[in-house]
Protein backbone atom coordinates (compact mmCIF):
# COMPACT_ATOMS: atom_id res chain seq x y z
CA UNK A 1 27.18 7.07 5.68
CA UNK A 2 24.00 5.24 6.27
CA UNK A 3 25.11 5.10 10.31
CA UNK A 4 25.40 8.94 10.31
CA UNK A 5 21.84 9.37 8.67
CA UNK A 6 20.28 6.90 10.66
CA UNK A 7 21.77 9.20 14.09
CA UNK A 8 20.38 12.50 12.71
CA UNK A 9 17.11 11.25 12.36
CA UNK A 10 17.28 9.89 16.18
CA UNK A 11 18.26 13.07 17.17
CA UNK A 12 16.36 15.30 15.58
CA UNK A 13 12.79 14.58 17.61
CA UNK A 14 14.84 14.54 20.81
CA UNK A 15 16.10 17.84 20.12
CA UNK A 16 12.49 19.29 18.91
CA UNK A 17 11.55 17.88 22.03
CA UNK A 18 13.40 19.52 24.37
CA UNK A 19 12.47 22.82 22.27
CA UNK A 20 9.67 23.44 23.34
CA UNK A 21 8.09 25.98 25.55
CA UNK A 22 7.42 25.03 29.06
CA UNK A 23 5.72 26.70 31.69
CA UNK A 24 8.60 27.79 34.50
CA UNK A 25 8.22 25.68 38.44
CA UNK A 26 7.82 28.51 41.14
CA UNK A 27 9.05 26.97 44.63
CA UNK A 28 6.34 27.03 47.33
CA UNK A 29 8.68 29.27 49.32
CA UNK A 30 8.72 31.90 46.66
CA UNK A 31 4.59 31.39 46.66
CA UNK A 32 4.37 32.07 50.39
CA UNK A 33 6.30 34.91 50.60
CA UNK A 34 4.67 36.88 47.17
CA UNK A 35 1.13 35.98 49.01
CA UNK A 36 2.12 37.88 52.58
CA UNK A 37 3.71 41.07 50.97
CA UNK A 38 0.05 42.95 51.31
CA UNK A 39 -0.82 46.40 52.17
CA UNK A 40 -3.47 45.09 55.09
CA UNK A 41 -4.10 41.67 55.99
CA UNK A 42 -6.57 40.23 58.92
CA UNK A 43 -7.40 36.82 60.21
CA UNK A 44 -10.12 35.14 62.02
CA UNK A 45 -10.96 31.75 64.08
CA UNK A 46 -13.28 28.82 63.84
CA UNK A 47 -14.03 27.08 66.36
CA UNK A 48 -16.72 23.58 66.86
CA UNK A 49 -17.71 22.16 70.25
CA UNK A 50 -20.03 19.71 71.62
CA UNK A 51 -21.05 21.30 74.99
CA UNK A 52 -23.04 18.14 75.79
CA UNK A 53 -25.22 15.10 75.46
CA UNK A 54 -29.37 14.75 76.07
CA UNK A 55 -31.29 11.67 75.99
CA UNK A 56 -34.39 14.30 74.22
CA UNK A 57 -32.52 16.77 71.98
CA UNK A 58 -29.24 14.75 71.53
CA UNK A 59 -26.31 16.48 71.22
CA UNK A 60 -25.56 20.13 72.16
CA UNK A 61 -22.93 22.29 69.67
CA UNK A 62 -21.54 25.40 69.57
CA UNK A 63 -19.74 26.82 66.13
CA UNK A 64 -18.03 29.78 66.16
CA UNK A 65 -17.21 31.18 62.15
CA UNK A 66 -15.32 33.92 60.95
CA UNK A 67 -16.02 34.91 57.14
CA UNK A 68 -15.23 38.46 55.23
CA UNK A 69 -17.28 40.46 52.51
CA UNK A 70 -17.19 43.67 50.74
CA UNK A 71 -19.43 46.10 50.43
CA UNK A 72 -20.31 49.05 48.93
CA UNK A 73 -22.15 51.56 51.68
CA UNK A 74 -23.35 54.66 52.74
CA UNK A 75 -24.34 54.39 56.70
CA UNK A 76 -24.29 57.83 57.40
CA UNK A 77 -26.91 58.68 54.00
CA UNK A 78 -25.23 61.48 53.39
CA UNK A 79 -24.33 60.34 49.74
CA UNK A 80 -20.42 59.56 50.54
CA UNK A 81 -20.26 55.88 49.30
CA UNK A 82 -17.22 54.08 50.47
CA UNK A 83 -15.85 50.52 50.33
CA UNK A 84 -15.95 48.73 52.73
CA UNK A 85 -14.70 45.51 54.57
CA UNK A 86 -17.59 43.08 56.45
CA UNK A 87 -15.78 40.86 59.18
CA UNK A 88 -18.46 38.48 60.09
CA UNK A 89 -18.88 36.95 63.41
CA UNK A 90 -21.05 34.38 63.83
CA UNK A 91 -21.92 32.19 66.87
CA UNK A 92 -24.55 29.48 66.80
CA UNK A 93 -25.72 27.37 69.58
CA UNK A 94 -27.97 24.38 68.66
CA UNK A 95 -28.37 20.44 69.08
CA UNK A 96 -29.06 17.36 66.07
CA UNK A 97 -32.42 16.81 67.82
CA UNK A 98 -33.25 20.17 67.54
CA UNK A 99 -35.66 22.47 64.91
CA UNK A 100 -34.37 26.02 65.75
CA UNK A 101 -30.81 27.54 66.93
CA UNK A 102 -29.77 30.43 68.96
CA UNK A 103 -27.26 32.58 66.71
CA UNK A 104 -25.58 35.77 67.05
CA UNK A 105 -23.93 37.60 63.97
CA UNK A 106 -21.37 40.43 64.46
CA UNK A 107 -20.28 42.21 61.74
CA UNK A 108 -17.40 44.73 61.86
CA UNK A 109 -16.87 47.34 59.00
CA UNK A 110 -13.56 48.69 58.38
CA UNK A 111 -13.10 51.00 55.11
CA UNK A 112 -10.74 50.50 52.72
CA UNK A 113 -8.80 53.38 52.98
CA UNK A 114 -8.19 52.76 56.52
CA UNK A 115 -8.77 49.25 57.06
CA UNK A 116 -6.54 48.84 60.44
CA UNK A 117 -9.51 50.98 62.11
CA UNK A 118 -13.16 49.60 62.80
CA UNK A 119 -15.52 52.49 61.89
CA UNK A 120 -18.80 50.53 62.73
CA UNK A 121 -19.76 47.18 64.85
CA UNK A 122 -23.26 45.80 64.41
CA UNK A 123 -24.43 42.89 66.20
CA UNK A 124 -27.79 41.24 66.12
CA UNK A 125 -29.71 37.95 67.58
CA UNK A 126 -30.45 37.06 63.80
CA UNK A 127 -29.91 34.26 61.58
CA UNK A 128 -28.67 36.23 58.63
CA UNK A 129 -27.84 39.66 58.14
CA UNK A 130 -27.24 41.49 54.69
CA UNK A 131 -25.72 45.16 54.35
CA UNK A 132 -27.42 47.33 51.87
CA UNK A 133 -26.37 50.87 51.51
CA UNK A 134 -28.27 53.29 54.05
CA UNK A 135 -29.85 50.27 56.30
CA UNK A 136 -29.06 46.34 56.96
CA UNK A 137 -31.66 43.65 57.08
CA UNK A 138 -31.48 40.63 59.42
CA UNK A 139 -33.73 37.52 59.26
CA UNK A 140 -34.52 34.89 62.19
CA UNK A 141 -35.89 31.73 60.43
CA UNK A 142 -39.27 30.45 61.48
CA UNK A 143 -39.54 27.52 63.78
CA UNK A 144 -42.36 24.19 62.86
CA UNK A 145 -43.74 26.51 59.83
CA UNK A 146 -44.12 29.73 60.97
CA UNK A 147 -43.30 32.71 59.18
CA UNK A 148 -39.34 34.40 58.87
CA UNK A 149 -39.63 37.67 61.34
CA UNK A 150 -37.27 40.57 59.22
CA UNK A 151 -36.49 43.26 60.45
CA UNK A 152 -34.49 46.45 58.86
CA UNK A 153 -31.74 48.53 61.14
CA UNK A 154 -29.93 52.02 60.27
CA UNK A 155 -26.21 51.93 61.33
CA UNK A 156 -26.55 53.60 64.72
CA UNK A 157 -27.94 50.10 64.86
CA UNK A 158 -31.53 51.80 65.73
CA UNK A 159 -35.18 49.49 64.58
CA UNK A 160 -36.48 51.17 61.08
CA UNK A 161 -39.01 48.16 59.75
CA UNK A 162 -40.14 44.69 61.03
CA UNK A 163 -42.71 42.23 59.42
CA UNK A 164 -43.42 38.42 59.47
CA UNK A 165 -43.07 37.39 56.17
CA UNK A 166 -41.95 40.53 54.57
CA UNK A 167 -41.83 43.56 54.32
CA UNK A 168 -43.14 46.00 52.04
CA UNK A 169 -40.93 49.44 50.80
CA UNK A 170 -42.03 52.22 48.74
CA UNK A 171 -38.88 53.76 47.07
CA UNK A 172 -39.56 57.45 45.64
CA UNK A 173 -36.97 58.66 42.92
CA UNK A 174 -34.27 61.72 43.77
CA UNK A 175 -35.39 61.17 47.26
CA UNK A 176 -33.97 60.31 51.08
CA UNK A 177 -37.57 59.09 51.74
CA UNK A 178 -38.41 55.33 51.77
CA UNK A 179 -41.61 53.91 52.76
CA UNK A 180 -41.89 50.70 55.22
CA UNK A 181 -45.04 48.60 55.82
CA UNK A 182 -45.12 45.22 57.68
CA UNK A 183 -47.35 42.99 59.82
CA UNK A 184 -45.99 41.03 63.30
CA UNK A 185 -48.52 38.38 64.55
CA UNK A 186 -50.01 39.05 68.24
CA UNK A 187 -48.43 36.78 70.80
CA UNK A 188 -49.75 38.13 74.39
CA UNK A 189 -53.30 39.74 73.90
CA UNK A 190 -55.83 37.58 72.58
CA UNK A 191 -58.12 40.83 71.51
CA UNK A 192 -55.25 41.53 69.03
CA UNK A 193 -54.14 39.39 65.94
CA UNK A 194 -51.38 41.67 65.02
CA UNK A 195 -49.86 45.29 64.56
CA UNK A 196 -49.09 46.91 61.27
CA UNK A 197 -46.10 48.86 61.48
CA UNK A 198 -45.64 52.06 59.14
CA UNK A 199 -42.41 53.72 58.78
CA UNK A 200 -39.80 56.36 57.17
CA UNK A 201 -37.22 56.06 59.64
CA UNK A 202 -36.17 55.02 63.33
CA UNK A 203 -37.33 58.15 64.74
CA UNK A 204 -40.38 58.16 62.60
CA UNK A 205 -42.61 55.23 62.90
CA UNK A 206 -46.74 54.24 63.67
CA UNK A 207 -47.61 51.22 64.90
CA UNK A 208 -52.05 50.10 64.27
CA UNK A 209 -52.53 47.22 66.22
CA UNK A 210 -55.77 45.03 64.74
CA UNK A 211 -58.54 44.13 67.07
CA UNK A 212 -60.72 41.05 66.62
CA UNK A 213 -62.51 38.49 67.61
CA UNK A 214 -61.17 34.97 67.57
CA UNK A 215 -60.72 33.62 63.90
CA UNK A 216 -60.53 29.73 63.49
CA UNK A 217 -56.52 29.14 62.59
CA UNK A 218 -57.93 26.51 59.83
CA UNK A 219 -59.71 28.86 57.63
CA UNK A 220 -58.10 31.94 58.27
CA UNK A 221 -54.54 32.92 57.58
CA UNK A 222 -53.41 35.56 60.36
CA UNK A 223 -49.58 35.50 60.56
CA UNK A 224 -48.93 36.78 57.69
CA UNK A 225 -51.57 39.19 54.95
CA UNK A 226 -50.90 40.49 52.23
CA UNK A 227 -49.66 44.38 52.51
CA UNK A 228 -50.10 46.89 49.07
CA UNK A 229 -49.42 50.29 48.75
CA UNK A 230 -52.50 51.51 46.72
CA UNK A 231 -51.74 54.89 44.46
CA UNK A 232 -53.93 56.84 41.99
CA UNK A 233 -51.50 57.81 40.09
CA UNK A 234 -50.81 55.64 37.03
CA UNK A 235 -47.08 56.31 37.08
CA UNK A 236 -46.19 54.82 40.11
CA UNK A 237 -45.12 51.03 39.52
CA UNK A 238 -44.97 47.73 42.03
CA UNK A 239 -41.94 45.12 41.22
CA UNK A 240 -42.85 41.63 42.68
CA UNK A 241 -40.40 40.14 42.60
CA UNK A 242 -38.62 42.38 44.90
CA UNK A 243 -41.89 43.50 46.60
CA UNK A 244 -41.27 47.26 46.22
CA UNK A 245 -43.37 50.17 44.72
CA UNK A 246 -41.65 53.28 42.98
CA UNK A 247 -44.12 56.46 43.60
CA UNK A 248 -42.84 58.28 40.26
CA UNK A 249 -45.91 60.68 41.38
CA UNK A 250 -43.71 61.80 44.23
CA UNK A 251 -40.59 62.38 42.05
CA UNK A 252 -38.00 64.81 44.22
CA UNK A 253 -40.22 64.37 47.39
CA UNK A 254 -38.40 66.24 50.38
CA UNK A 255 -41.22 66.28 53.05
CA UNK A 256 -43.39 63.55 54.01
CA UNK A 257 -46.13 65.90 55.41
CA UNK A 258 -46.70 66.05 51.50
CA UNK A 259 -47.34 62.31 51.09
CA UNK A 260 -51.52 61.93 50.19
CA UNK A 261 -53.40 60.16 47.67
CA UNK A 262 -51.69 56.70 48.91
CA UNK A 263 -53.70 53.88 51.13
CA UNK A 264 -51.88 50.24 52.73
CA UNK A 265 -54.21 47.72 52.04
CA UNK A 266 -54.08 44.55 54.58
CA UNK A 267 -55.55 41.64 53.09
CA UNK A 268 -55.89 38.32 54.94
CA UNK A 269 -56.07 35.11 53.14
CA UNK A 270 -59.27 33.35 55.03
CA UNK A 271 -62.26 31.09 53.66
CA UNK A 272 -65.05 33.26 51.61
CA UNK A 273 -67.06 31.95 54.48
CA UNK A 274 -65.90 34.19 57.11
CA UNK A 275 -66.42 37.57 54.84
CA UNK A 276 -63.33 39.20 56.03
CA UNK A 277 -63.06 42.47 55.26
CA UNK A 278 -59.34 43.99 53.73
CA UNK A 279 -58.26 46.49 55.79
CA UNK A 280 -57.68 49.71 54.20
CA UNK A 281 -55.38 52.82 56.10
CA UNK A 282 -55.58 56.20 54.48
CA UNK A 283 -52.03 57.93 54.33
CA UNK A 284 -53.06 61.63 55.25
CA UNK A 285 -50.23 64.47 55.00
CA UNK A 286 -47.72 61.40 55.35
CA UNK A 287 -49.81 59.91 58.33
CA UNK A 288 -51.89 56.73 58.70
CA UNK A 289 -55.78 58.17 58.86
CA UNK A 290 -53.96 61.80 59.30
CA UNK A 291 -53.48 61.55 62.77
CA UNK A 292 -50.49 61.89 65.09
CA UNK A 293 -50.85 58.97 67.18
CA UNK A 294 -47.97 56.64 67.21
CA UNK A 295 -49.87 53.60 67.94
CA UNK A 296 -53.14 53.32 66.69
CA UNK A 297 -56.01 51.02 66.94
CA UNK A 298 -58.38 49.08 64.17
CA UNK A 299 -60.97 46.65 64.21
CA UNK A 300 -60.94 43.90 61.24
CA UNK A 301 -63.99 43.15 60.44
CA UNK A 302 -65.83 39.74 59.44
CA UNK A 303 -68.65 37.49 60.49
């Protein structure tokens, strides 16, 4: 008797044991074949060579890399959002002795609802490029401490906005109209320092290139001012962070022939010293100073 109840308390925890719950194996067969059963699939390749050896800038690479992203866009700006599929292409060229690269980034957008079919192909010289709805924005990095040069594309893959540094938008609510201010730094004509560019669009765009004399590089800051959109009205707003002024003043705005009341200040950073004057650019029936003239001129003044 005390044999049999010595047995049943053995048994008992090896049979609780083998109770309970226990999550069931799946075979890495039955993985592989549940992961391929999609609706649309693609692939891409990535690729590394050394192209070759320098006693100066050491070795020579090449890196080829394929990455995807979704997106949420409207390239026509017609208002009919879509989703869409980013197949990034990107091709860099560079060497371990060297400070900048030479990169390429393709991006291919197929939509969701069709995704076998490539609706757009945008390729740029750029270090990055980021999709936003209407426009994209690619950056090439500054080389030995000079500014990043951004500039912003529609999807016919047409020049809207460029800057060094940044560039400045003006957003106006229940509107199609955006407003683009940015700086580039003078590289060829040493009576020039730099051109503002003004914009709404590719096909609508002033350029007010900046005459002066020679400023010493030590005490003066020209590669990269300061750019404001100045408004009298109290309801329009400026977000730093993100660099961007909402005119509430020009709520529902459909023309820009009926943009006034608004100035682009251009400040430059340079010792008290030099009295450098801020540049400041009237916008006059939705024109810099009022006047037709696609490329302008403008002295900056200072001692």
């Amino acid at each position: 008797m005390n044999q049999l109840l010595l047995l049943g308390i053995i048994a008992l925890p090896l049979l609780s044991c083998s109770d309970k719950p226990h999550q069931e194996q799946v075979h890495a067969t039955e993985i592989k074949k549940d992961s391929t059963d999609n609706k649309y699939s693609d692939s891409g390749q990535s690729t590394f060579s050394i192209l070759a050896v320098d006693s100066n800038s050491g070795y020579e690479f090449k890196t080829i890399e394929t990455n995807y992203k979704t997106a949420f866009l409207d390239p026509d700006g017609d208002k009919n959002f879509d989703h869409y599929i980013a197949k990034y292409t990107t091709t860099t060229q560079s060497c371990t002795g060297c400070e900048q690269q030479e990169r390429t980034i393709r991006a291919e957008l197929n939509s969701f609802s069709a995704p076998k079919k490539t609706i757009l192909t945008l390729e740029q010289k750029c270090d990055e490029l980021l999709l936003d709805a209407t426009t994209y924005k690619t950056t090439k990095f500054g080389c030995c401490g000079a500014a990043d040069h951004f500039e912003i594309y529609n999807y016919e893959n047409k020049l809207v906005a460029e800057g060094d540094g940044k560039i400045t938008i003006g957003e106006i609510p229940n509107s199609p109209i955006k407003i683009y201010a940015g700086y580039t730094q003078e590289t060829k004509d040493s009576t020039f320092i730099g051109t503002l560019h003004y914009s709404y669009n590719s096909d609508d765009t002033y350029a007010i290139r900046i005459q002066s004399n020679k400023l010493p590089l030590d005490e003066c800051n020209i590669y990269s001012p300061n750019i404001m959109f100045q408004s009298r009205n109290p309801r329009d707003k400026y977000d730093r962070d993100e660099n961007q002024f909402t005119f509430w003043s020009l709520d529902k705005l459909e023309d820009t022939k009926k943009i006034n009341q608004l100035s682009l200040k251009v400040d430059f950073e340079c010792e008290p010293s030099l009295k450098v004057k801020a540049l400041e650019i009237p916008i006059i029936n939705g024109k810099p100073f009022g006047k037709d003239e696609r490329v302008q001129l403008i002295s900056l003044g200072h001692k």
